[in-house]
Structure formats: structure tokens, C-alpha cells
PDB file of N, CA and C in Angstrom:
ATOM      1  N   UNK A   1      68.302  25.260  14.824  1.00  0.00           N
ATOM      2  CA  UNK A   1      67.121  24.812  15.501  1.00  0.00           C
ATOM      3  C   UNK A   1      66.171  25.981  15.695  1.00  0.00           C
ATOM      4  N   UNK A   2      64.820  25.553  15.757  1.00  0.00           N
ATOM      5  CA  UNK A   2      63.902  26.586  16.244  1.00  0.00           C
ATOM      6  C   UNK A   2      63.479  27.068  17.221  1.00  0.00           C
ATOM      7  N   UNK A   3      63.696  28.513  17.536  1.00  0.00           N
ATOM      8  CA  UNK A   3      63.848  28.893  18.920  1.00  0.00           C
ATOM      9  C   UNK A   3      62.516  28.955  19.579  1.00  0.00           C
ATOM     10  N   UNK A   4      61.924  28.652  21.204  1.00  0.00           N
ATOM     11  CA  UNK A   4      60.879  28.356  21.847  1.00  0.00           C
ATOM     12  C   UNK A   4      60.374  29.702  21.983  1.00  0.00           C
ATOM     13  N   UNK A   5      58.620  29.601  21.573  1.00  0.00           N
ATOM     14  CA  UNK A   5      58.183  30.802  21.900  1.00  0.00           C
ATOM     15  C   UNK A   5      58.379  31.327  23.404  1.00  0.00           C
ATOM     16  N   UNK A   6      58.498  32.827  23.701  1.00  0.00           N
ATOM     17  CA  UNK A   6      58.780  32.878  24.971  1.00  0.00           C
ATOM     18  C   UNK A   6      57.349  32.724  25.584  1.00  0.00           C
ATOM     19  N   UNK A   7      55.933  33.018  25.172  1.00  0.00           N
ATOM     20  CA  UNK A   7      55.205  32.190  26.532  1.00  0.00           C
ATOM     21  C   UNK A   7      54.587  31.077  25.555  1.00  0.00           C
ATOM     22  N   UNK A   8      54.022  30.327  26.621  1.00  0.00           N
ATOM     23  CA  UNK A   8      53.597  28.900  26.281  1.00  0.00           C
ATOM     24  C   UNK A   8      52.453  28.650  25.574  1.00  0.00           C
ATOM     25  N   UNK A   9      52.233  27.893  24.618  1.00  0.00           N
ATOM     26  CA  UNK A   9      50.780  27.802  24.282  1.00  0.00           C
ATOM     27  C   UNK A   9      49.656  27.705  24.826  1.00  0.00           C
ATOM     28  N   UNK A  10      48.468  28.467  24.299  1.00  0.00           N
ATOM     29  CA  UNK A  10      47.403  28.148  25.071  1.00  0.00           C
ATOM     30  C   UNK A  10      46.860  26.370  24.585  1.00  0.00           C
ATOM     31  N   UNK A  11      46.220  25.601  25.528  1.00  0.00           N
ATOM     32  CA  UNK A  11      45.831  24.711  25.439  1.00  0.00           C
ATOM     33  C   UNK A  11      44.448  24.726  24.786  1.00  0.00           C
ATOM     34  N   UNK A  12      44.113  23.739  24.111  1.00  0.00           N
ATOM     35  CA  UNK A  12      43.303  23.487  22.739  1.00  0.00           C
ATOM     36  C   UNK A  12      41.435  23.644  23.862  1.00  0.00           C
ATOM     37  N   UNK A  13      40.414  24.243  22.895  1.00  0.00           N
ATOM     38  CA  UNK A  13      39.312  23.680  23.206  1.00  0.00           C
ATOM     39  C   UNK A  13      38.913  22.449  23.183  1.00  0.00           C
ATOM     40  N   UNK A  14      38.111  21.739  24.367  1.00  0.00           N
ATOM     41  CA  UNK A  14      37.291  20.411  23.384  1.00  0.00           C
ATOM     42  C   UNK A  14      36.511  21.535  22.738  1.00  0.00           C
ATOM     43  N   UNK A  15      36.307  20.014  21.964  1.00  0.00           N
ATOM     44  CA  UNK A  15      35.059  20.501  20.524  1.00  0.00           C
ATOM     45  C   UNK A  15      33.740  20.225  21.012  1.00  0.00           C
ATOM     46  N   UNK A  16      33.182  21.017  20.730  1.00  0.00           N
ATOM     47  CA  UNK A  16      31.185  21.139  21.036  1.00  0.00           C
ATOM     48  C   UNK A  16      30.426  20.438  20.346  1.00  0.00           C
ATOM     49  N   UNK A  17      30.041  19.539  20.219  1.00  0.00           N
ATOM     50  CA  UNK A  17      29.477  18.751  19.208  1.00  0.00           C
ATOM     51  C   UNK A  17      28.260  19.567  18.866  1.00  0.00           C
ATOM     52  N   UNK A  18      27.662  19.231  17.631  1.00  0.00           N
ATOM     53  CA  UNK A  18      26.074  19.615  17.067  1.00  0.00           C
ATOM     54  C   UNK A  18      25.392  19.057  17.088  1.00  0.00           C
ATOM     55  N   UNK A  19      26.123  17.577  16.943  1.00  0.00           N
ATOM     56  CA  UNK A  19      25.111  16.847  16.320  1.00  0.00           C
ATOM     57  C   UNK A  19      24.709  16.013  16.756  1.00  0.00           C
ATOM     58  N   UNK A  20      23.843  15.437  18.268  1.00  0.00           N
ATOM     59  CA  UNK A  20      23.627  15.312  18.999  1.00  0.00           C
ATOM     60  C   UNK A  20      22.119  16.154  19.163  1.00  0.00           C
ATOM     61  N   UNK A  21      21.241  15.240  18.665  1.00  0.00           N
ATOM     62  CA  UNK A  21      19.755  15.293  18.650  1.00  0.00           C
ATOM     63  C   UNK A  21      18.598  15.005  20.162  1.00  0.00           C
ATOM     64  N   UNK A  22      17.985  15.370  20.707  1.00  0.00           N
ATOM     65  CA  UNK A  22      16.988  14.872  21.208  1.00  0.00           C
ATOM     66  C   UNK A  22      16.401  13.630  20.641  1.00  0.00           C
ATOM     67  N   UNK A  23      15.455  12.340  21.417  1.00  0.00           N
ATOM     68  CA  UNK A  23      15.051  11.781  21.370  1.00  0.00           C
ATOM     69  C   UNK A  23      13.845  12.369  20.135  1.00  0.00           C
ATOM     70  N   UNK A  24      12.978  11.916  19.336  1.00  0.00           N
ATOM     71  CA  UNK A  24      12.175  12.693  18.950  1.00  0.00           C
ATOM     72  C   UNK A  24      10.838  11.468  19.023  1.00  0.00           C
ATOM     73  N   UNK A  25       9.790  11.382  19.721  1.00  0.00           N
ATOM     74  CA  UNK A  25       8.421  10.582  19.675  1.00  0.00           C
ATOM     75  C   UNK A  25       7.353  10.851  18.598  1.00  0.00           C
ATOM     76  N   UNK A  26       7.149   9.696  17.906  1.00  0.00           N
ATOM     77  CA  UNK A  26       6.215   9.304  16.996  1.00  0.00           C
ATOM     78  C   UNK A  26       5.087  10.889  17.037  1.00  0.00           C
ATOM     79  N   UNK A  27       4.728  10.730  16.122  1.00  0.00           N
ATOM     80  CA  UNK A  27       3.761  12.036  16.134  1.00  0.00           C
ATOM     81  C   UNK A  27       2.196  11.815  16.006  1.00  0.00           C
ATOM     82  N   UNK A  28       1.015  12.174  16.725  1.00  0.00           N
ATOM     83  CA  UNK A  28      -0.273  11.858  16.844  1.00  0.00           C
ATOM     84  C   UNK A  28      -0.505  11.530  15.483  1.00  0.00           C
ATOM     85  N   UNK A  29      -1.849  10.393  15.615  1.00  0.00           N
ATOM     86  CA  UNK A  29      -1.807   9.377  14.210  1.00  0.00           C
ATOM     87  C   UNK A  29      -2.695  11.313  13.904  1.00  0.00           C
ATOM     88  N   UNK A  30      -3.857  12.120  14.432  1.00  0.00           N
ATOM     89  CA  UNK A  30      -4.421  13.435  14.203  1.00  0.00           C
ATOM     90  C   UNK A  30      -3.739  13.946  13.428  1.00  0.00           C
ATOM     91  N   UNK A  31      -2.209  14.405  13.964  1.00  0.00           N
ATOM     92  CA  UNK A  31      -1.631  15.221  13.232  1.00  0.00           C
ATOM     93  C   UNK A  31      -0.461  14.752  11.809  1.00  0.00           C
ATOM     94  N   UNK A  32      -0.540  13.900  11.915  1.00  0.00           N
ATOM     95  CA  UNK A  32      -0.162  12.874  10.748  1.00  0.00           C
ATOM     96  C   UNK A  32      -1.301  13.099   9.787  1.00  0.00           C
ATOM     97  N   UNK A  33      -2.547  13.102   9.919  1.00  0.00           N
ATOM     98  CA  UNK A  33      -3.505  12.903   9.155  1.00  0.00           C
ATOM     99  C   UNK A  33      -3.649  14.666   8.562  1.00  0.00           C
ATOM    100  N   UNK A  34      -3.379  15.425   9.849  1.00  0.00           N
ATOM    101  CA  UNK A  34      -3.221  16.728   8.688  1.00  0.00           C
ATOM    102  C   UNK A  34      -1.993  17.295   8.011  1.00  0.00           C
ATOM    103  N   UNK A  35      -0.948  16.330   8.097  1.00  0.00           N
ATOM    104  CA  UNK A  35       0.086  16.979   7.281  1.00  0.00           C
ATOM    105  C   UNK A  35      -0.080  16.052   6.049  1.00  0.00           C
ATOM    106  N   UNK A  36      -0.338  15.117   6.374  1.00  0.00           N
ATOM    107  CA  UNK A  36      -0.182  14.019   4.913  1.00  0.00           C
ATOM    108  C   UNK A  36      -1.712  13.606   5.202  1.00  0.00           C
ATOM    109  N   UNK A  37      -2.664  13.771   4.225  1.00  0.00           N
ATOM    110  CA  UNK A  37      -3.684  12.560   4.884  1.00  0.00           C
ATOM    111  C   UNK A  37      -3.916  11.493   3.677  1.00  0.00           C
ATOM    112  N   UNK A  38      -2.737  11.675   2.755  1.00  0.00           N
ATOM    113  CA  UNK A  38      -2.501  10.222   1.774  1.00  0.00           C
ATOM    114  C   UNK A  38      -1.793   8.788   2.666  1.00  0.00           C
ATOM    115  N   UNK A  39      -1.517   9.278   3.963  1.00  0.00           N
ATOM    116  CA  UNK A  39      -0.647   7.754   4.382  1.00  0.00           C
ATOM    117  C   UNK A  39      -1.744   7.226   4.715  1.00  0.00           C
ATOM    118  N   UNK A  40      -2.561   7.398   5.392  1.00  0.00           N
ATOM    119  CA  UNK A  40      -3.463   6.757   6.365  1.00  0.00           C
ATOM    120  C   UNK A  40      -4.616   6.107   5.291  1.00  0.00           C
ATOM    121  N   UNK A  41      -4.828   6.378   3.827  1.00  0.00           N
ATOM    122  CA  UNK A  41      -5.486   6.241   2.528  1.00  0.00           C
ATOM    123  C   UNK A  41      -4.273   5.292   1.824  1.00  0.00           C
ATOM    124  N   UNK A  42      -3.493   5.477   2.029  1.00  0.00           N
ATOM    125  CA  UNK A  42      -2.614   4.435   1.624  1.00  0.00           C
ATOM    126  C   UNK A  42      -2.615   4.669  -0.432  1.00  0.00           C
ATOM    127  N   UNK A  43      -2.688   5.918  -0.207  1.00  0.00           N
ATOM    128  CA  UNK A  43      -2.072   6.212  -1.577  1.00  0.00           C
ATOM    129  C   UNK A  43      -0.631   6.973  -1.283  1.00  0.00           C
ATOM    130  N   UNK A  44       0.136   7.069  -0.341  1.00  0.00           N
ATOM    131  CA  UNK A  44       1.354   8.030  -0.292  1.00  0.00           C
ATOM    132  C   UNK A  44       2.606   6.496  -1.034  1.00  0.00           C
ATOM    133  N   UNK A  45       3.448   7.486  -1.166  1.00  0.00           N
ATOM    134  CA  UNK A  45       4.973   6.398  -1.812  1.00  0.00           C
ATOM    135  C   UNK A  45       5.154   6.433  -2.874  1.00  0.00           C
ATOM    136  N   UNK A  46       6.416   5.949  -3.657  1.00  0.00           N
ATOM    137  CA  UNK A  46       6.649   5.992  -4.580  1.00  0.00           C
ATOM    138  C   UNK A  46       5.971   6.256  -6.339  1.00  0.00           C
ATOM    139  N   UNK A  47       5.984   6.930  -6.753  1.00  0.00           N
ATOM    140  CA  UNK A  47       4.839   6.833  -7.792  1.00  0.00           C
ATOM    141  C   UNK A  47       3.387   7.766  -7.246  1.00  0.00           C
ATOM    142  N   UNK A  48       3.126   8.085  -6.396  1.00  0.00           N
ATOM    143  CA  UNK A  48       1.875   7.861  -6.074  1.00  0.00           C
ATOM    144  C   UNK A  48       1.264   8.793  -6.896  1.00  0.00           C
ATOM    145  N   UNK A  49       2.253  10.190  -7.268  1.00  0.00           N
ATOM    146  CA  UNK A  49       1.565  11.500  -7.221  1.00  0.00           C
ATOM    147  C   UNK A  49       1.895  11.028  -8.962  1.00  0.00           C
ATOM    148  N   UNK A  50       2.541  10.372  -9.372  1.00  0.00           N
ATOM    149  CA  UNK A  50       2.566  10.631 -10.549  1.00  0.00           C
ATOM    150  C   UNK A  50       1.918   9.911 -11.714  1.00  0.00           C
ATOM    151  N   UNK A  51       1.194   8.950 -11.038  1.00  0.00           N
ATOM    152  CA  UNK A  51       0.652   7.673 -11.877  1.00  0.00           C
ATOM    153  C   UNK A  51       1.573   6.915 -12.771  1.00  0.00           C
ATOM    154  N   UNK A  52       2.533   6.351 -12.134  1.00  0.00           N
ATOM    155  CA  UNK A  52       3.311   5.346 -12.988  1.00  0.00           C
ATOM    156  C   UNK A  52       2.951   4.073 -12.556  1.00  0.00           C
ATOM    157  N   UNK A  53       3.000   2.881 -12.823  1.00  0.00           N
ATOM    158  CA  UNK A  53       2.891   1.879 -12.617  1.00  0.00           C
ATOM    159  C   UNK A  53       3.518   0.932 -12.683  1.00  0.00           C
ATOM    160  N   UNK A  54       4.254   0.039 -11.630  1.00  0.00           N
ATOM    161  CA  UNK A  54       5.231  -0.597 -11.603  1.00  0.00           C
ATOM    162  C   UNK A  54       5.162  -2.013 -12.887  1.00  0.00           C
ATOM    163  N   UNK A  55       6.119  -2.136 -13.451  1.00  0.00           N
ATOM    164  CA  UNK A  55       6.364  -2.904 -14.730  1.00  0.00           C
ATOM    165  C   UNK A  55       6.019  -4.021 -14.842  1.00  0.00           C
ATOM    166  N   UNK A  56       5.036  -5.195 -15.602  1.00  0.00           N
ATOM    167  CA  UNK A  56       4.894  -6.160 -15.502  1.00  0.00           C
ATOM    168  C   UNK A  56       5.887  -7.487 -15.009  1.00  0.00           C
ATOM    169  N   UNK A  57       5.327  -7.978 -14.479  1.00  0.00           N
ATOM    170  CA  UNK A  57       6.111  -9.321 -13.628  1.00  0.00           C
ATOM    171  C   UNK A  57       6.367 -10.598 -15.037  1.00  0.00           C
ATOM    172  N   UNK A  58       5.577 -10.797 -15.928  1.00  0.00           N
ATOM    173  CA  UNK A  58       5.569 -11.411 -17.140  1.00  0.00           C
ATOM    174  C   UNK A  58       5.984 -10.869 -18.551  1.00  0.00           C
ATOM    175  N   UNK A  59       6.621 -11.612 -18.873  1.00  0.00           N
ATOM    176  CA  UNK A  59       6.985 -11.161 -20.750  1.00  0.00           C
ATOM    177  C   UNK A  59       5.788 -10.946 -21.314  1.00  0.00           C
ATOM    178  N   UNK A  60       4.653 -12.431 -21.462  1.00  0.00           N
ATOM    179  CA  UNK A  60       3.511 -11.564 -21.857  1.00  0.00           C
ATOM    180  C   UNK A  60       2.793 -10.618 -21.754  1.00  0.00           C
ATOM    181  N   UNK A  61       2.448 -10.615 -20.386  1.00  0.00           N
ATOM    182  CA  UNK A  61       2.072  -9.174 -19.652  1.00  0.00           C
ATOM    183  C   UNK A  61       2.550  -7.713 -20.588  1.00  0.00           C
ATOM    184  N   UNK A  62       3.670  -8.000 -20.809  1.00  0.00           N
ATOM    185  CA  UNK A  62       4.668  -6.522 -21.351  1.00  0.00           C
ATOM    186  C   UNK A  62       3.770  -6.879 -22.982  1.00  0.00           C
ATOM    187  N   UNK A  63       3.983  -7.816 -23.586  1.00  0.00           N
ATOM    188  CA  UNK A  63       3.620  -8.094 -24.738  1.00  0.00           C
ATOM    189  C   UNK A  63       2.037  -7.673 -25.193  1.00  0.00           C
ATOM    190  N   UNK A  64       1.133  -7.585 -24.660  1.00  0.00           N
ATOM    191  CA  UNK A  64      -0.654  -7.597 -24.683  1.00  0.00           C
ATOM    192  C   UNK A  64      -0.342  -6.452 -25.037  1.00  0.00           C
ATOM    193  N   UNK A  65       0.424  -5.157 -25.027  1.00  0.00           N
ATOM    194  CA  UNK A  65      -0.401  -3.937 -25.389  1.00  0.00           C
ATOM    195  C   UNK A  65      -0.106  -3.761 -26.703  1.00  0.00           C
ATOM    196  N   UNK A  66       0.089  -4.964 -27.785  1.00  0.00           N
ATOM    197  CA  UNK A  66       0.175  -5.010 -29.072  1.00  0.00           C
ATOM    198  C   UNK A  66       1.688  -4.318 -29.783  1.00  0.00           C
ATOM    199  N   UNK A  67       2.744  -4.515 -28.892  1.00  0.00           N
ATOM    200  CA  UNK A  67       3.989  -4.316 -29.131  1.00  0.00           C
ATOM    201  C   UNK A  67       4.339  -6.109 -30.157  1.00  0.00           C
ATOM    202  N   UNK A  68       5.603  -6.004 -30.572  1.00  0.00           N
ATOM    203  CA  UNK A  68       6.045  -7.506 -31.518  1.00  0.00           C
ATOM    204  C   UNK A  68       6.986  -7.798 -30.773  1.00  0.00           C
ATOM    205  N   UNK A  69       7.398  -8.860 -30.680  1.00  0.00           N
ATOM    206  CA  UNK A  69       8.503  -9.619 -29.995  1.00  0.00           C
ATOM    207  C   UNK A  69       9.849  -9.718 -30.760  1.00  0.00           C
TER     208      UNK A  69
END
């Protein structure tokens, strides 16, 4: 058998959490407008910066730019 340390263990820390945030409040529509001022223009999102354009909803649609079926 394994013999008992002669003094006793120290007892464990709790753990400290991190991650555990502050509340954080919406930010002035002002200063919104100078970090981004594409939201409020309603060009910000997906695509925006790159000019793609989301894919036709119709087969023909896809078809008009003189592709063959």
C-alpha cells in the first residue's frame, strides 16, 4: 500500500473566471457613423466592398447573358 504523506494537502483554489463581461450599451448612432458610415447608407454587408451580386432567382434570368442551355 501507499504510504500517507506526512503533512496534509493543501486545499484546491476556486477558479477565477475571465470570462465574465460587463454589460456593454449600444453605441451613439454619431459614433457609429464615424467608424462605419456605410451602415447608416446602407451599403455595409455581405458583398458590399466587393461588387458581387447575388445570383438570379430564375433559370432565364441566368440564361439572358447569352450562355446555351
Amino acid at each position: 500500500m501507499a504510504k500517507k504523506p506526512d503533512t496534509p494537502k493543501k486545499p484546491g483554489k476556486s477558479p477565477k473566471s475571465k470570462a465574465h463581461r460587463p454589460d456593454v450599451l449600444p453605441i451613439a448612432p454619431a459614433l457609429a457613423e464615424l467608424l462605419n458610415p456605410a451602415i447608416n447608407r446602407g451599403e455595409s454587408g455581405i458583398g458590399s466592398s466587393t461588387g458581387l451580386q447575388p445570383p438570379p432567382d430564375n433559370s432565364r434570368d441566368r440564361r439572358a447573358g447569352g450562355e446555351a442551355a
